[in-house]
C-alpha atoms as a PDB file:
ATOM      1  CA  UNK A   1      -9.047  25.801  63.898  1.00  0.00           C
ATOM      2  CA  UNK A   2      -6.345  27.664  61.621  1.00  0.00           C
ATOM      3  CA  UNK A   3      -4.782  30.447  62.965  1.00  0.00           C
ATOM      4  CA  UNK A   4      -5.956  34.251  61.619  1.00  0.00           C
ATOM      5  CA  UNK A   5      -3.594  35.691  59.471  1.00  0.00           C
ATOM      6  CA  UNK A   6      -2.801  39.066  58.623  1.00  0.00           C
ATOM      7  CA  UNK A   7      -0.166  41.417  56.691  1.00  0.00           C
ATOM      8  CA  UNK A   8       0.701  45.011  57.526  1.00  0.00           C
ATOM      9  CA  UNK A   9       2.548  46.528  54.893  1.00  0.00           C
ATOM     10  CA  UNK A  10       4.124  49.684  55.595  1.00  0.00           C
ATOM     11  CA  UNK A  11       7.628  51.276  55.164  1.00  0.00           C
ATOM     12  CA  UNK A  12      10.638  50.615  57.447  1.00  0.00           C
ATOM     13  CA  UNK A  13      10.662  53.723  59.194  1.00  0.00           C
ATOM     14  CA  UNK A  14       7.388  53.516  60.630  1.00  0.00           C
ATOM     15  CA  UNK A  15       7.635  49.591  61.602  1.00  0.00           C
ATOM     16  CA  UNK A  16       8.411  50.176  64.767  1.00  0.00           C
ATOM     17  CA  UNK A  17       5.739  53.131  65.614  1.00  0.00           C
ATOM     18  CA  UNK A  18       2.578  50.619  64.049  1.00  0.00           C
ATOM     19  CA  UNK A  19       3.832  47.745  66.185  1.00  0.00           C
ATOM     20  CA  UNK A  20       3.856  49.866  69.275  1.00  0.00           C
ATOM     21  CA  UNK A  21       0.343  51.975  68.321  1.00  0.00           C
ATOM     22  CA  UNK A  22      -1.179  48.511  67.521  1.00  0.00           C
ATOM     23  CA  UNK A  23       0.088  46.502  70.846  1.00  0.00           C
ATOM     24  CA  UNK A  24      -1.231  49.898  72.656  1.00  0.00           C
ATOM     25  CA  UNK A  25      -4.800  49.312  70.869  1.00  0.00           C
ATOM     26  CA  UNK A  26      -4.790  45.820  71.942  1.00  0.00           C
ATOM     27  CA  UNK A  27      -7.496  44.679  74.866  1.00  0.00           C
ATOM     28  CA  UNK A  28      -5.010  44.323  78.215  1.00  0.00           C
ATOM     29  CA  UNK A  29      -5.885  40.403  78.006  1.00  0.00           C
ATOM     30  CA  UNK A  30      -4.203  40.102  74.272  1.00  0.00           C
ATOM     31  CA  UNK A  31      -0.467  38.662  75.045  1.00  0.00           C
ATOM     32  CA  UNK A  32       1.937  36.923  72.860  1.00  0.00           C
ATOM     33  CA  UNK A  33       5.638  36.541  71.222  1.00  0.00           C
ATOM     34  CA  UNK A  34       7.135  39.317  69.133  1.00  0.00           C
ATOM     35  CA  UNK A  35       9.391  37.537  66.848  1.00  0.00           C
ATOM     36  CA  UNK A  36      12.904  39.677  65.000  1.00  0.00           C
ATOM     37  CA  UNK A  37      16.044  38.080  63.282  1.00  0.00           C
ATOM     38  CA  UNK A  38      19.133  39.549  65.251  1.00  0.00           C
ATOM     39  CA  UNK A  39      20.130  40.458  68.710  1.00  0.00           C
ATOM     40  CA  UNK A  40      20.571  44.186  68.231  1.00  0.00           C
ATOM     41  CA  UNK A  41      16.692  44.331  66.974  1.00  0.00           C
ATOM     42  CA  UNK A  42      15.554  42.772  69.744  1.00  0.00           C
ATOM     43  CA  UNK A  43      16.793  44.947  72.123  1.00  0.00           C
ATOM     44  CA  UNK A  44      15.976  48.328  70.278  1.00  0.00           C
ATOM     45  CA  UNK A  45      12.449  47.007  69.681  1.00  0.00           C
ATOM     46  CA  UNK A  46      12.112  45.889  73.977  1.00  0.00           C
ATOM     47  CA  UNK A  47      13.416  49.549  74.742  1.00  0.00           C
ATOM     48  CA  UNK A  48      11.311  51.331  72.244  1.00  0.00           C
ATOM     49  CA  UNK A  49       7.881  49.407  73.803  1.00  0.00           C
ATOM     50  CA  UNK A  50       8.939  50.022  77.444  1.00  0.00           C
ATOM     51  CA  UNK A  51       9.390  53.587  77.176  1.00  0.00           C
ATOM     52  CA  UNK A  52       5.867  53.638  75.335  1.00  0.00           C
ATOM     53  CA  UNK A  53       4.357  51.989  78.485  1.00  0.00           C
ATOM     54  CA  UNK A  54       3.905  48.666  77.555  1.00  0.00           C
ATOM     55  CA  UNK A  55       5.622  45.723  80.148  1.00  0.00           C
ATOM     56  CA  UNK A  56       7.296  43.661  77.931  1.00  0.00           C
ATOM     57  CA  UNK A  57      10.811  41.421  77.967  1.00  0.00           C
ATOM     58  CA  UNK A  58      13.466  39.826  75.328  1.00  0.00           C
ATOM     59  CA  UNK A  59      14.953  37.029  75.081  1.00  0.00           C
ATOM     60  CA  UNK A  60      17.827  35.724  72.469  1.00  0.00           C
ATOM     61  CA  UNK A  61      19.398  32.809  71.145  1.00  0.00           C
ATOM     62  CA  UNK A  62      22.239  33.721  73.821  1.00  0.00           C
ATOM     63  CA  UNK A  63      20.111  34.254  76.658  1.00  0.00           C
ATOM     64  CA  UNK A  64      20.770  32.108  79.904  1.00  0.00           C
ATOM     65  CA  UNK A  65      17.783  29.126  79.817  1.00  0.00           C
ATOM     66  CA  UNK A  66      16.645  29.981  83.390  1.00  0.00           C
ATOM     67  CA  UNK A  67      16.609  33.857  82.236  1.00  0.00           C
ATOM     68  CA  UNK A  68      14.174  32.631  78.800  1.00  0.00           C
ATOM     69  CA  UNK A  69      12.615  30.420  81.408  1.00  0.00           C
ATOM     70  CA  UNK A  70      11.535  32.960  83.999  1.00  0.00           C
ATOM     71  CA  UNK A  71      10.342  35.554  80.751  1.00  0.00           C
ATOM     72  CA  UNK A  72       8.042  33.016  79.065  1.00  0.00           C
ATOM     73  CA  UNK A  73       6.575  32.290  83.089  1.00  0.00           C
ATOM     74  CA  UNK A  74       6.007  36.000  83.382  1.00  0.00           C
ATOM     75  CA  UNK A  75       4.323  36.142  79.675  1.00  0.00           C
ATOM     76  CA  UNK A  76       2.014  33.422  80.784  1.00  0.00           C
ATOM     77  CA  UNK A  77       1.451  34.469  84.069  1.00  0.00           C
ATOM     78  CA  UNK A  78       0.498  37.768  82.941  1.00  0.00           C
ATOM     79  CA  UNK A  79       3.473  39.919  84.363  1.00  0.00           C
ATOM     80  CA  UNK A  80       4.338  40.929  81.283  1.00  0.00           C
ATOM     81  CA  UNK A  81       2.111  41.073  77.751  1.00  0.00           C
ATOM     82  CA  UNK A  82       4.865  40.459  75.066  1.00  0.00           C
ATOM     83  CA  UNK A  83       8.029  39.082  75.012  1.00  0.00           C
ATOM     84  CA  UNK A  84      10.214  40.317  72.297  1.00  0.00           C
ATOM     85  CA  UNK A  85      12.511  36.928  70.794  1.00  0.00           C
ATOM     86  CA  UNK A  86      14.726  36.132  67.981  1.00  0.00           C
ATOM     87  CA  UNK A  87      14.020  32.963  65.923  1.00  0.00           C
ATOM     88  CA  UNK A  88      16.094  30.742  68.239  1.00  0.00           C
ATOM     89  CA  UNK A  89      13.731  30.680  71.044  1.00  0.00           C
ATOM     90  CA  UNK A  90      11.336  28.604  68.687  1.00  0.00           C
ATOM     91  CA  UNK A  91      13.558  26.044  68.373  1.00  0.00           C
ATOM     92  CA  UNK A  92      14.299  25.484  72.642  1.00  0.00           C
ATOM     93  CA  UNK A  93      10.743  26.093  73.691  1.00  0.00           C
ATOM     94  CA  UNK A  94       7.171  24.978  73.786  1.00  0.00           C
ATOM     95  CA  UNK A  95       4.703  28.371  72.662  1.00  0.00           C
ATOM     96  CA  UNK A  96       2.335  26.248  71.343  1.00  0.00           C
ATOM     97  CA  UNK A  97       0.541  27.962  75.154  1.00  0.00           C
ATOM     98  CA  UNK A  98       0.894  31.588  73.367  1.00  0.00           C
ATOM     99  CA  UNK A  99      -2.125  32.261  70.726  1.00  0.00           C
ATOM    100  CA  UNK A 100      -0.380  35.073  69.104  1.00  0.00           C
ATOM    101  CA  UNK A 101       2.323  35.375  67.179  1.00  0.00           C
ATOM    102  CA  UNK A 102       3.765  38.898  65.423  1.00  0.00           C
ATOM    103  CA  UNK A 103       6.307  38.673  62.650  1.00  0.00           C
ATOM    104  CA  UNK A 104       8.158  41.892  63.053  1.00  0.00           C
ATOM    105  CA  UNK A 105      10.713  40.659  60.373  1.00  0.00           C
ATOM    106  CA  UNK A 106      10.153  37.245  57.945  1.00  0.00           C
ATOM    107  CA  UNK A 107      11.057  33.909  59.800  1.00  0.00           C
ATOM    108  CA  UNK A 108      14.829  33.109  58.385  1.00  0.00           C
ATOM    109  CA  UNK A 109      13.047  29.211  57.634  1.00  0.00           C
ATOM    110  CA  UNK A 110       9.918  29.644  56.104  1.00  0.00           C
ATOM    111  CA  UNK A 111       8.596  26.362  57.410  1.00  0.00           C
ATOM    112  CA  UNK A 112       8.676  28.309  60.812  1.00  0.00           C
ATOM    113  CA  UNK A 113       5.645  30.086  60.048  1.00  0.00           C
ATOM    114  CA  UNK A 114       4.018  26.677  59.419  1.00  0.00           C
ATOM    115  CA  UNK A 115       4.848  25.422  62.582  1.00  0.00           C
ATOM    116  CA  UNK A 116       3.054  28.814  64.443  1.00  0.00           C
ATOM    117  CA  UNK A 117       0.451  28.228  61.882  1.00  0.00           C
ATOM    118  CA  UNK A 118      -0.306  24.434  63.903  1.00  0.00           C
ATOM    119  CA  UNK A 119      -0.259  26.681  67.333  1.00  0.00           C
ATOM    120  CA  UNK A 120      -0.830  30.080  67.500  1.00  0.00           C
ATOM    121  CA  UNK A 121      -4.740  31.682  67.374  1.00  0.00           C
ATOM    122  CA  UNK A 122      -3.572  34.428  65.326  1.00  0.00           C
ATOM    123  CA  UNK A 123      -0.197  35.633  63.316  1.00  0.00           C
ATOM    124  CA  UNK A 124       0.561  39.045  62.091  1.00  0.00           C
ATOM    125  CA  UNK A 125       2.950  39.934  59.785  1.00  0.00           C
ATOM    126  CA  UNK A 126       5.026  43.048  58.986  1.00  0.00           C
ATOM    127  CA  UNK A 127       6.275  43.269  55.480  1.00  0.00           C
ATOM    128  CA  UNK A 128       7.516  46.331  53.827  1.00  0.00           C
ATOM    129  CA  UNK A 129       8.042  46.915  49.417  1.00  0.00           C
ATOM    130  CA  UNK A 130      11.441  45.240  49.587  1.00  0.00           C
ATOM    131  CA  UNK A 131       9.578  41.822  51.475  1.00  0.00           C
ATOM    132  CA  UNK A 132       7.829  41.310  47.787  1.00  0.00           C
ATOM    133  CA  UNK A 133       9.334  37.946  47.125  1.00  0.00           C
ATOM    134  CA  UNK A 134       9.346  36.874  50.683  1.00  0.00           C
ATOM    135  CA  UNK A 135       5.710  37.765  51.013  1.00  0.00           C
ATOM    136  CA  UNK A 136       5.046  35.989  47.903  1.00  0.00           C
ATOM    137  CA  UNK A 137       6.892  32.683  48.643  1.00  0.00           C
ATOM    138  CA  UNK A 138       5.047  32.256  52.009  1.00  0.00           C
ATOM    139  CA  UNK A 139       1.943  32.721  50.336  1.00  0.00           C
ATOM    140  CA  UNK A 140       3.267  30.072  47.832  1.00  0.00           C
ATOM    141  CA  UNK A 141       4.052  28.119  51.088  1.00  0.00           C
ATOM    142  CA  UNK A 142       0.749  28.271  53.062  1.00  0.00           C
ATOM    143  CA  UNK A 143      -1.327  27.944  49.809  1.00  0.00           C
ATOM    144  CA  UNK A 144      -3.286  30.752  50.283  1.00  0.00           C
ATOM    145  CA  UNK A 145      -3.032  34.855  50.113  1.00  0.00           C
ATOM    146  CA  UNK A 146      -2.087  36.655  53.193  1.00  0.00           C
ATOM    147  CA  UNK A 147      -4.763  39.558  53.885  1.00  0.00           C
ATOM    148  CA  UNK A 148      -3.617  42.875  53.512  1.00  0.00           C
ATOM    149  CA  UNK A 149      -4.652  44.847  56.830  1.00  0.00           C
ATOM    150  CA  UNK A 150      -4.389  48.690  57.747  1.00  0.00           C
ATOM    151  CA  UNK A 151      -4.788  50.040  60.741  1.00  0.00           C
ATOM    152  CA  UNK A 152      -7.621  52.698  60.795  1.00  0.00           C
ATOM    153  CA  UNK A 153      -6.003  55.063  63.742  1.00  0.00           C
ATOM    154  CA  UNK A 154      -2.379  54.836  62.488  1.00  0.00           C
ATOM    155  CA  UNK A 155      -0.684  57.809  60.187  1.00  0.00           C
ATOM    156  CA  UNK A 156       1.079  56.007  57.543  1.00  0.00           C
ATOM    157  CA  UNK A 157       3.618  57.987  55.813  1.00  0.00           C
ATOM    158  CA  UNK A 158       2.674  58.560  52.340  1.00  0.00           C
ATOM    159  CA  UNK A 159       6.443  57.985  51.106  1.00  0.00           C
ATOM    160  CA  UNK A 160       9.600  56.571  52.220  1.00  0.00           C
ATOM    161  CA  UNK A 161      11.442  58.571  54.796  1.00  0.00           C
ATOM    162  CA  UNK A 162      14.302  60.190  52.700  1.00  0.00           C
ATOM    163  CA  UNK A 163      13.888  59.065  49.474  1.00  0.00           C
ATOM    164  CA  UNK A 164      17.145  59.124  47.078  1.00  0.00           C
ATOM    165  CA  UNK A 165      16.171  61.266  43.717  1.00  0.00           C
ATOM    166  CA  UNK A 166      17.883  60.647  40.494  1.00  0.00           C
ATOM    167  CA  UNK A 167      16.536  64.103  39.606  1.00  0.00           C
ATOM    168  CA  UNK A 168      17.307  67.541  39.601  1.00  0.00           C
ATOM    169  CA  UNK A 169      14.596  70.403  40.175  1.00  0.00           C
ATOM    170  CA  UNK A 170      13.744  70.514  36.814  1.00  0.00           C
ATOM    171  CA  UNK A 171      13.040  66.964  36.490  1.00  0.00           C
ATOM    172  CA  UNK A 172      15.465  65.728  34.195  1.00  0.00           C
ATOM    173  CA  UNK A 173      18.779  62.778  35.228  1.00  0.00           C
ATOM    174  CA  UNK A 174      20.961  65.745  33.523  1.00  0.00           C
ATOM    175  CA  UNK A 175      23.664  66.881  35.715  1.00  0.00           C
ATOM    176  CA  UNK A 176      25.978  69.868  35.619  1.00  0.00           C
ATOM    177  CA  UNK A 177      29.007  67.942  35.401  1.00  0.00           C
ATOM    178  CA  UNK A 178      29.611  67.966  31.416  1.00  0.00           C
ATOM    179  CA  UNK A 179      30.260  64.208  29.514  1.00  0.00           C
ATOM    180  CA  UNK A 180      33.799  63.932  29.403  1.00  0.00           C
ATOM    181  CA  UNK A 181      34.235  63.501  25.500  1.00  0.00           C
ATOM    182  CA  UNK A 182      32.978  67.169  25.378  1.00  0.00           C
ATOM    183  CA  UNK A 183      35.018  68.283  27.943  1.00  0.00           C
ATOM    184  CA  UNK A 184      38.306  70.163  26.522  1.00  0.00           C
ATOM    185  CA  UNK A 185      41.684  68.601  27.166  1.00  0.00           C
ATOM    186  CA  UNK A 186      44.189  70.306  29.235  1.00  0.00           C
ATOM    187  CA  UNK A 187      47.650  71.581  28.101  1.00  0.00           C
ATOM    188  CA  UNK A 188      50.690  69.988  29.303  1.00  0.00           C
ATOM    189  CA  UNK A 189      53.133  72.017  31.232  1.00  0.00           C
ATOM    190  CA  UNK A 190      56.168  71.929  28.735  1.00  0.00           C
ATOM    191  CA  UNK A 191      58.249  73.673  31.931  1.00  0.00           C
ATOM    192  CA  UNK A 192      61.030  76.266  30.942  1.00  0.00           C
ATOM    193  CA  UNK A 193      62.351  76.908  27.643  1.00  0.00           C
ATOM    194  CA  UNK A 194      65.980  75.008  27.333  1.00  0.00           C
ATOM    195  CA  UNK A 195      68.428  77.730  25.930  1.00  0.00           C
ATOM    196  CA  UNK A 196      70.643  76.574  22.654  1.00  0.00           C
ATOM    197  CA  UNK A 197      73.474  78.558  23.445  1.00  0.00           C
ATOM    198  CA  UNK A 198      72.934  80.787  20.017  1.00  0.00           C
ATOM    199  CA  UNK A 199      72.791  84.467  20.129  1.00  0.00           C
ATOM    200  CA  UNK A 200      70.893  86.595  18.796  1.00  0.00           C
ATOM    201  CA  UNK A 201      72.391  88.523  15.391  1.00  0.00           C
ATOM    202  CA  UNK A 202      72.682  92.082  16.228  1.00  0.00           C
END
């Protein structure tokens, strides 16, 4: 049976918060893999859903194999509900055992997704406006639309979290800086008259 896919757009700022409100509103039986591209990520993303309550580990691509061993035994034991990975761990282990998959960030090899596509029960996916092209080409790639999905509970932010303007507060790109063809050219300091050595008639 194909897996069941779905996309949660929403900004960057606010990634982390739906992930953690969404793993919170899961039943305590749902488990799975919480996949990210770097390191770092992975490690800001395991502290943020620990200190929200949820047991949860990481593993990377430099993690020791009897440490990444011993996490994906506690995920499928039960110990702990989500284990928090970068995209190496795909590549040195066996989850076809783990129905569901979250893409925090887009799979660095799109053909990745295909092969969670032939194992997992279900794979979400976090996309924000700049994913456009990524979220298009995977769609391209699995041959069909990923759903758009929206958490009912959740308070999206209605616009990016500090926005650049272009404008001022009356709404026009004008600045106060005048365009330097109108600006008037400054007089050269000539320095101290040189005397001739003439006098003045008297």
């Amino acid at each position: 049976m194909p897996a069941t896919q779905s996309l949660y757009e929403v900004f960057p700022h606010q990634k982390a918060d739906l992930l953690t409100h969404l793993l919170l509103e899961f039943s305590p039986e749902k488990n799975g893999i919480i996949f990210l591209r770097t390191k770092d990520g992975v490690h800001a993303l395991k502290n943020q859903l620990i200190s929200a309550g949820l047991p949860v580990d990481a593993v990377t691509g430099t993690t020791k194999p009897v440490l990444r061993d011993r996490a994906l035994a506690d995920l499928t034991a039960g110990r702990i509900r989500f284990l928090v990975a970068t995209e190496a761990i795909l590549r040195q282990s066996d989850l076809s055992q783990f129905p569901l998959i979250i893409q925090f960030e887009f799979p660095e090899v799109a053909a990745d997704y295909l092969a969670r596509l032939e194992s997992a029960e279900e794979i979400i996916t976090f996309a924000t406006r700049e994913d456009g092209n990524q979220v298009r080409k995977l769609e391209a790639l699995i041959n069909q639309l990923l759903p758009p999905t929206r958490s009912e509970t959740f308070a999206y932010d209605s616009q990016p979290k500090n926005a650049p303007s272009s404008r001022n507060s009356a709404g026009t790109n004008k600045t106060q800086s005048k365009p330097l063809q109108h600006k008037k050219p400054k007089l050269k300091n000539k320095g101290p008259r040189r005397k001739t050595g003439r006098t003045r008639k008297r």
